[in-house]
N, C-alpha and C. Protein backbone atom coordinates (compact mmCIF):
# COMPACT_ATOMS: atom_id res chain seq x y z
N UNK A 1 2.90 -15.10 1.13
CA UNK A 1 3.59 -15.45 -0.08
C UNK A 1 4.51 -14.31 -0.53
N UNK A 2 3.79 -13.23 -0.59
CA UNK A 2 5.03 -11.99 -1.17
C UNK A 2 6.00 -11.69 -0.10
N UNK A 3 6.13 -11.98 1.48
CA UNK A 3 6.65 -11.57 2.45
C UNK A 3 8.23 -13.19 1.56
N UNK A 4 7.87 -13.85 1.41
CA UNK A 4 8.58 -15.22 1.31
C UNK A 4 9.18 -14.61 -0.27
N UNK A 5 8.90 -14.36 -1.14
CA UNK A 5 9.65 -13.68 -2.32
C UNK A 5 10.32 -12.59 -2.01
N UNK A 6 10.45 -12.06 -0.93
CA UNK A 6 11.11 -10.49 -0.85
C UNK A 6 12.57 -11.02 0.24
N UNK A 7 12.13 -12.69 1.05
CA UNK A 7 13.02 -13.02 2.22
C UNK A 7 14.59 -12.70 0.73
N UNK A 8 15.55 -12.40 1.73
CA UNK A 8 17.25 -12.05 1.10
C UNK A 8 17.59 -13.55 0.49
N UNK A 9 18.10 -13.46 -0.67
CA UNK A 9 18.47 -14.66 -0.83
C UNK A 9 19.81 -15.44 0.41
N UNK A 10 19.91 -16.66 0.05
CA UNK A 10 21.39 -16.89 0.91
C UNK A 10 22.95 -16.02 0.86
N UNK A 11 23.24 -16.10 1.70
CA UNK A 11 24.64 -14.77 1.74
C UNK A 11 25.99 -15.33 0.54
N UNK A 12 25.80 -14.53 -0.05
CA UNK A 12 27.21 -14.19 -1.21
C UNK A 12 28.48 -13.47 -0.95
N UNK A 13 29.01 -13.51 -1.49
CA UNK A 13 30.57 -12.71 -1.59
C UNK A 13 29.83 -11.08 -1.62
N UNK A 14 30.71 -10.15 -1.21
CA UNK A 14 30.18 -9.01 -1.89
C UNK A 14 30.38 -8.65 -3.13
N UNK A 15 29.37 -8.14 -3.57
CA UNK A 15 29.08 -7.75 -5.52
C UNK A 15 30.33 -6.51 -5.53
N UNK A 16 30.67 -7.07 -7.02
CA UNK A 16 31.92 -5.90 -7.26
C UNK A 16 31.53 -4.54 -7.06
N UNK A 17 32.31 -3.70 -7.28
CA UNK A 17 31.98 -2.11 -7.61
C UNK A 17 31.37 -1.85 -8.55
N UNK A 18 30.06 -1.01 -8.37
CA UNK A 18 29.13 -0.57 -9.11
C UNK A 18 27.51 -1.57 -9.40
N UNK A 19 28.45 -2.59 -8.71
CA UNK A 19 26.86 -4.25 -9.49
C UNK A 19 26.06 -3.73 -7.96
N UNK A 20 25.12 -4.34 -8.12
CA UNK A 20 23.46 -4.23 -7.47
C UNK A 20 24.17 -4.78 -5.96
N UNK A 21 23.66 -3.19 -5.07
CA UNK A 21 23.67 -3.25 -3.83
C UNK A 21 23.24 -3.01 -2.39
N UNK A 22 21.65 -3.37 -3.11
CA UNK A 22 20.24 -3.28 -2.53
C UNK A 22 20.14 -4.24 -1.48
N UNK A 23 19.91 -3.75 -0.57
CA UNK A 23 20.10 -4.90 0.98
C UNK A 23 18.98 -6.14 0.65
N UNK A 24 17.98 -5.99 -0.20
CA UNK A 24 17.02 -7.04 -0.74
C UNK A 24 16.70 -7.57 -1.57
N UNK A 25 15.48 -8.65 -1.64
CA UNK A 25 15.35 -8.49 -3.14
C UNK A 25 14.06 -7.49 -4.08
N UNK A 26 14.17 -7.65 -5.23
CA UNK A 26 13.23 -6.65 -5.13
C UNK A 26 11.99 -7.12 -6.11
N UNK A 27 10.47 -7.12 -5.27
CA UNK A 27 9.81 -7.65 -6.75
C UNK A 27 8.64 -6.57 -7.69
N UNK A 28 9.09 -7.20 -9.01
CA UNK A 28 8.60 -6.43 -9.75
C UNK A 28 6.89 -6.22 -9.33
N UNK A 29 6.38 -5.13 -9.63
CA UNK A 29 4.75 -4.76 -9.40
C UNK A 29 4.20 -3.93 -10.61
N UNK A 30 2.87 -3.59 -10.96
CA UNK A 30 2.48 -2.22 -11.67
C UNK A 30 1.10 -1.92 -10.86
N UNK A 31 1.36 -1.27 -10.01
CA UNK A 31 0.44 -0.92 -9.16
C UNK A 31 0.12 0.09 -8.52
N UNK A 32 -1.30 1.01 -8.52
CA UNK A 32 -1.28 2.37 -8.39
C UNK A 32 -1.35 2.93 -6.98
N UNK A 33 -0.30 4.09 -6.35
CA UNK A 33 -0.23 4.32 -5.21
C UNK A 33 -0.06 6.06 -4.94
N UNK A 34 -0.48 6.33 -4.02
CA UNK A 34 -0.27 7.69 -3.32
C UNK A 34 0.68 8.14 -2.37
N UNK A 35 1.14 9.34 -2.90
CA UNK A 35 2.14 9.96 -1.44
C UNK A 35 1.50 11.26 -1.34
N UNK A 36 1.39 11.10 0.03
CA UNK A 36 1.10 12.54 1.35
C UNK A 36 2.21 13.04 1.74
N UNK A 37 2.97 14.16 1.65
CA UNK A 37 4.41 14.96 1.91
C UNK A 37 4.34 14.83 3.46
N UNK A 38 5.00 14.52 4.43
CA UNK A 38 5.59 14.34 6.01
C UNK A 38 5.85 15.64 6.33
N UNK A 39 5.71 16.51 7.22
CA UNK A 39 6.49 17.54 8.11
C UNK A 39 7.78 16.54 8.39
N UNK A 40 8.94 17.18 8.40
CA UNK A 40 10.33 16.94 8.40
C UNK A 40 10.48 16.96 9.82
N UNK A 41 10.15 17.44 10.83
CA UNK A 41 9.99 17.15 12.42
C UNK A 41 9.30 16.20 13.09
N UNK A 42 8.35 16.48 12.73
CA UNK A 42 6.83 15.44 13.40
C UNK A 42 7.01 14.42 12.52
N UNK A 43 7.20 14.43 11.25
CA UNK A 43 6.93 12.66 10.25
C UNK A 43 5.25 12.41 10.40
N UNK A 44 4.71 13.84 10.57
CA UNK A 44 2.99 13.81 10.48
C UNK A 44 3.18 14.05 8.73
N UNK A 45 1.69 13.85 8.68
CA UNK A 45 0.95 14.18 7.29
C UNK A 45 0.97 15.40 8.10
N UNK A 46 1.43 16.52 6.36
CA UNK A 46 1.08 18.02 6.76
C UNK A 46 -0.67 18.10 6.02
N UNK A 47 -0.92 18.74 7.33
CA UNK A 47 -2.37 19.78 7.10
C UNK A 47 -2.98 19.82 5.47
N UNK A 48 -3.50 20.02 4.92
CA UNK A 48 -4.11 20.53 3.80
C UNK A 48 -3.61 20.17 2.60
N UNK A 49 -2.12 19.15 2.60
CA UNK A 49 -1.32 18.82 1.49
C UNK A 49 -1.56 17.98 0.24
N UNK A 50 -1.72 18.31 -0.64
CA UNK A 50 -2.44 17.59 -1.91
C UNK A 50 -1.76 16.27 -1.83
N UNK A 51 -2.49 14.79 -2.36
CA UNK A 51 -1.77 13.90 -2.77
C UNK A 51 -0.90 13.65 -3.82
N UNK A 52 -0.09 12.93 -4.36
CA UNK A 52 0.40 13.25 -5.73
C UNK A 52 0.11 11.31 -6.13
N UNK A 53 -0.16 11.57 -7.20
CA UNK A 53 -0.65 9.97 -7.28
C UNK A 53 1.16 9.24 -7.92
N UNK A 54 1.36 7.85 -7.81
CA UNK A 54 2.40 7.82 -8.27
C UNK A 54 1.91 5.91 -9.11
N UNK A 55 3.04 5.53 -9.72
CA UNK A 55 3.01 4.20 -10.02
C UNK A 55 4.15 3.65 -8.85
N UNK A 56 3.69 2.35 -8.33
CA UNK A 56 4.98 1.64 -7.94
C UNK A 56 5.55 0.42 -9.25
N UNK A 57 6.15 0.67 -9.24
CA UNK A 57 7.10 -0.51 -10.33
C UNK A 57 7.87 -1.68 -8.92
N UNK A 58 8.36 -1.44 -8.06
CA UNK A 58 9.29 -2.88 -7.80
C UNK A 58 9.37 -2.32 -6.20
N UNK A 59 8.92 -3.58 -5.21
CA UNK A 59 8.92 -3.24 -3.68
C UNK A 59 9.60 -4.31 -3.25
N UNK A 60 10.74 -3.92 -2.44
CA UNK A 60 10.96 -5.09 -1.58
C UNK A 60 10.70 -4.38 0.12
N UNK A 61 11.93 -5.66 1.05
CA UNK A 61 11.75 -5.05 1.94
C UNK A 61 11.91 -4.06 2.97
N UNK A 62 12.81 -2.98 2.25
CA UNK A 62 13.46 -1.89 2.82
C UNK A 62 13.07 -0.89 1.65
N UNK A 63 12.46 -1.16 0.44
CA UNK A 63 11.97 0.09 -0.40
C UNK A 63 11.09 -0.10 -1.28
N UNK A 64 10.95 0.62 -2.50
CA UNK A 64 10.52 0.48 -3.22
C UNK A 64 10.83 1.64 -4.87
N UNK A 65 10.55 1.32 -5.71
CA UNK A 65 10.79 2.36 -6.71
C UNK A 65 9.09 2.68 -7.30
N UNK A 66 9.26 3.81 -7.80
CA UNK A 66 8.09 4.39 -8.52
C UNK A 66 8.88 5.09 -9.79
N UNK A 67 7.09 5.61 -10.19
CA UNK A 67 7.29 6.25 -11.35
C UNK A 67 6.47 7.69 -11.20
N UNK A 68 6.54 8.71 -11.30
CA UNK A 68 5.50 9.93 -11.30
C UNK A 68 5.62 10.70 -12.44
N UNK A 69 4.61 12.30 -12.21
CA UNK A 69 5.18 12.98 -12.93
C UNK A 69 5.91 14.65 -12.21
N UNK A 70 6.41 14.27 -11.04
CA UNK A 70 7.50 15.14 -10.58
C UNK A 70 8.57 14.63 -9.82
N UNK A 71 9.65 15.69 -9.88
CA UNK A 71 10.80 15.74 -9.46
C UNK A 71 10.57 15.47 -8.11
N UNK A 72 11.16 14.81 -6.93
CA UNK A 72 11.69 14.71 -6.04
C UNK A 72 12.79 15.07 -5.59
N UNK A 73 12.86 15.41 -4.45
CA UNK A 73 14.38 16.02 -3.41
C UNK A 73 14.84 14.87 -2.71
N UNK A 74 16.33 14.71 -3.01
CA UNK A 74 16.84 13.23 -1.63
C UNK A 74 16.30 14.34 -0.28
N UNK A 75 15.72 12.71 0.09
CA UNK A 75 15.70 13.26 1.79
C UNK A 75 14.28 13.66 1.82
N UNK A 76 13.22 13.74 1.08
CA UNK A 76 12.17 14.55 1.49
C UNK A 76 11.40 13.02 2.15
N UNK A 77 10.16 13.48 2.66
CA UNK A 77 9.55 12.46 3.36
C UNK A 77 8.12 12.56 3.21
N UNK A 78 7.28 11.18 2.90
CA UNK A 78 6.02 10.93 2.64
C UNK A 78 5.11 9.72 3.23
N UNK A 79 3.86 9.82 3.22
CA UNK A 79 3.52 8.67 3.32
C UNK A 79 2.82 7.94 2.05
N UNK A 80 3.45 7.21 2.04
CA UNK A 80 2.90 6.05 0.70
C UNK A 80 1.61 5.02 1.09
N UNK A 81 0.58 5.27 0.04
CA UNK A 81 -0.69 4.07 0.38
C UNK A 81 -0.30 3.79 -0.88
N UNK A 82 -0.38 2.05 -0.87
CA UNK A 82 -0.94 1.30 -1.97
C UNK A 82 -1.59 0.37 -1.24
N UNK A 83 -3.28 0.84 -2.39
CA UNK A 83 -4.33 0.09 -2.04
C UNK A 83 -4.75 -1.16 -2.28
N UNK A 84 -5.14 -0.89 -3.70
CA UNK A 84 -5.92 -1.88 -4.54
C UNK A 84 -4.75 -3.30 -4.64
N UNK A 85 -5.45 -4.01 -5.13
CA UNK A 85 -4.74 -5.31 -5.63
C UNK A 85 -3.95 -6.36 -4.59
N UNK A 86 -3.34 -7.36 -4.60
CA UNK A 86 -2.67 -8.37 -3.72
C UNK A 86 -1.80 -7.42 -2.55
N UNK A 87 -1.35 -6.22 -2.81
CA UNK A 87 -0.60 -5.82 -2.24
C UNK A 87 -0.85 -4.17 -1.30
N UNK A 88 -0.96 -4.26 0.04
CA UNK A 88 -1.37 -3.28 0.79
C UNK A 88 0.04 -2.72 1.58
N UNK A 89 -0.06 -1.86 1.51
CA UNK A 89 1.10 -1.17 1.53
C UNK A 89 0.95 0.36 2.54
N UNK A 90 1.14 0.46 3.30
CA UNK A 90 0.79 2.41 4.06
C UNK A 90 1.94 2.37 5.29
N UNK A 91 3.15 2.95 4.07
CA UNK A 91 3.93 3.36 5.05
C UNK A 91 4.74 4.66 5.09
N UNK A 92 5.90 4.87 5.99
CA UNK A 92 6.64 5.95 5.62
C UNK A 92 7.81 5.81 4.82
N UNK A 93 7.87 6.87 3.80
CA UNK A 93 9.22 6.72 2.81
C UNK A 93 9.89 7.85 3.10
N UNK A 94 11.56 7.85 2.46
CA UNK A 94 11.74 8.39 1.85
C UNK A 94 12.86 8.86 0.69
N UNK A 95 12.89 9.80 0.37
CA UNK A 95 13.54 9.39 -1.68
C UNK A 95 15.16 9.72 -1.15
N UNK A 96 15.47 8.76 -2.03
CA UNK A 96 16.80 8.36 -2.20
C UNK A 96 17.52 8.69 -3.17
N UNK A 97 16.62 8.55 -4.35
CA UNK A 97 16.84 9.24 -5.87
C UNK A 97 15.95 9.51 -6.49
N UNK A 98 16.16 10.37 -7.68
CA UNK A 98 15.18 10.29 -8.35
C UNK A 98 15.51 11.15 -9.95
N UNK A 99 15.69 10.25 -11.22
CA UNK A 99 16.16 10.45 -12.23
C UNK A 99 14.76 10.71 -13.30
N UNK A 100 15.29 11.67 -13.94
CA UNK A 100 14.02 12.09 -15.02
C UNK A 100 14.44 10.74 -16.52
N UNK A 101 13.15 10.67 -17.20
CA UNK A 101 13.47 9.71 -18.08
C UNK A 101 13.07 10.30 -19.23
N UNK A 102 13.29 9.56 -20.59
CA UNK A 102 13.05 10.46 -21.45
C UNK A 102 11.71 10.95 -22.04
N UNK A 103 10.67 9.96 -21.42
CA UNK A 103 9.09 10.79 -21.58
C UNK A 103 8.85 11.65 -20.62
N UNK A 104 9.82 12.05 -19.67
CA UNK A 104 9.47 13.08 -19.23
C UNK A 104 9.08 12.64 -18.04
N UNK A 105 8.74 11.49 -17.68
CA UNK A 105 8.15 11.34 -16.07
C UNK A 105 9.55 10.77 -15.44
N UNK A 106 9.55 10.65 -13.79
CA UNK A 106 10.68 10.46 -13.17
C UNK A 106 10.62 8.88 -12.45
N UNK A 107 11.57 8.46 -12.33
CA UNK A 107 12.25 7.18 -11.38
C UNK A 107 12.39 7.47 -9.80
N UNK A 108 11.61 7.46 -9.31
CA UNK A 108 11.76 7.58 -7.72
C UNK A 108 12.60 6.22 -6.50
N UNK A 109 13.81 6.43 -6.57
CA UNK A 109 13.96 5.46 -5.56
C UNK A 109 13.35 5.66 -4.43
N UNK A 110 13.36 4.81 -3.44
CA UNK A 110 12.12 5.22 -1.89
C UNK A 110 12.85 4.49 -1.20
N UNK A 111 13.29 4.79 0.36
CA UNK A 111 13.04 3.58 1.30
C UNK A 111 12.56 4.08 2.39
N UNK A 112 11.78 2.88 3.07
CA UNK A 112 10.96 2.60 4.52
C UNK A 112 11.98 2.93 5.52
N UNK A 113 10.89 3.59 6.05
CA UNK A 113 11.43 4.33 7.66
C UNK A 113 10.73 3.96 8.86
């Protein structure tokens, strides 16, 4: 069922400059998940590396967005588990963006690798 909500809708014109230009669709979630930091060579889990817990807010099929409470680097690389609930999730990401908000926690864009 969620694989069938995430399929692309039918093909459109392309969206003007600046409107939504996310290769998917994207569905909303509030669901609690973890990232493990990647070695930048191997794309292993590094050795001894703390988890950082995160929220996911909205997954489709090439990403997903979160919420934490740190900054991210474009380009860094992790592995993401989400466990609990309808939706299982353990893959590799990585950040695309990531904007601070005004309580202070950040917007993580993500995509699958």
């Amino acid at each position: 069922m969620i694989v069938e909500l995430l399929k692309d809708p039918p093909a459109q014109s392309p969206p003007p400059g600046g409107a939504e230009r996310r290769r998917s669709r994207r569905l909303p979630v509030t669901l609690p998940g973890s990232l493990m930091p990647l070695d930048p060579v191997t794309h292993l889990t590094v050795p001894g590396a703390a988890a950082t817990d995160v929220q996911v807010r909205n997954v489709s099929l090439h990403g997903a967005g979160l919420r934490c409470a740190t900054a991210m680097a474009d380009d860094d690389a992790y592995h993401l588990d989400i466990g609990p609930g309808p939706l299982k999730i353990h893959a590799r990401i990585r950040v695309r963006s990531s904007r601070q908000r005004r309580d202070g926690l950040w917007d993580v864009g993500v995509e699958f690798f």
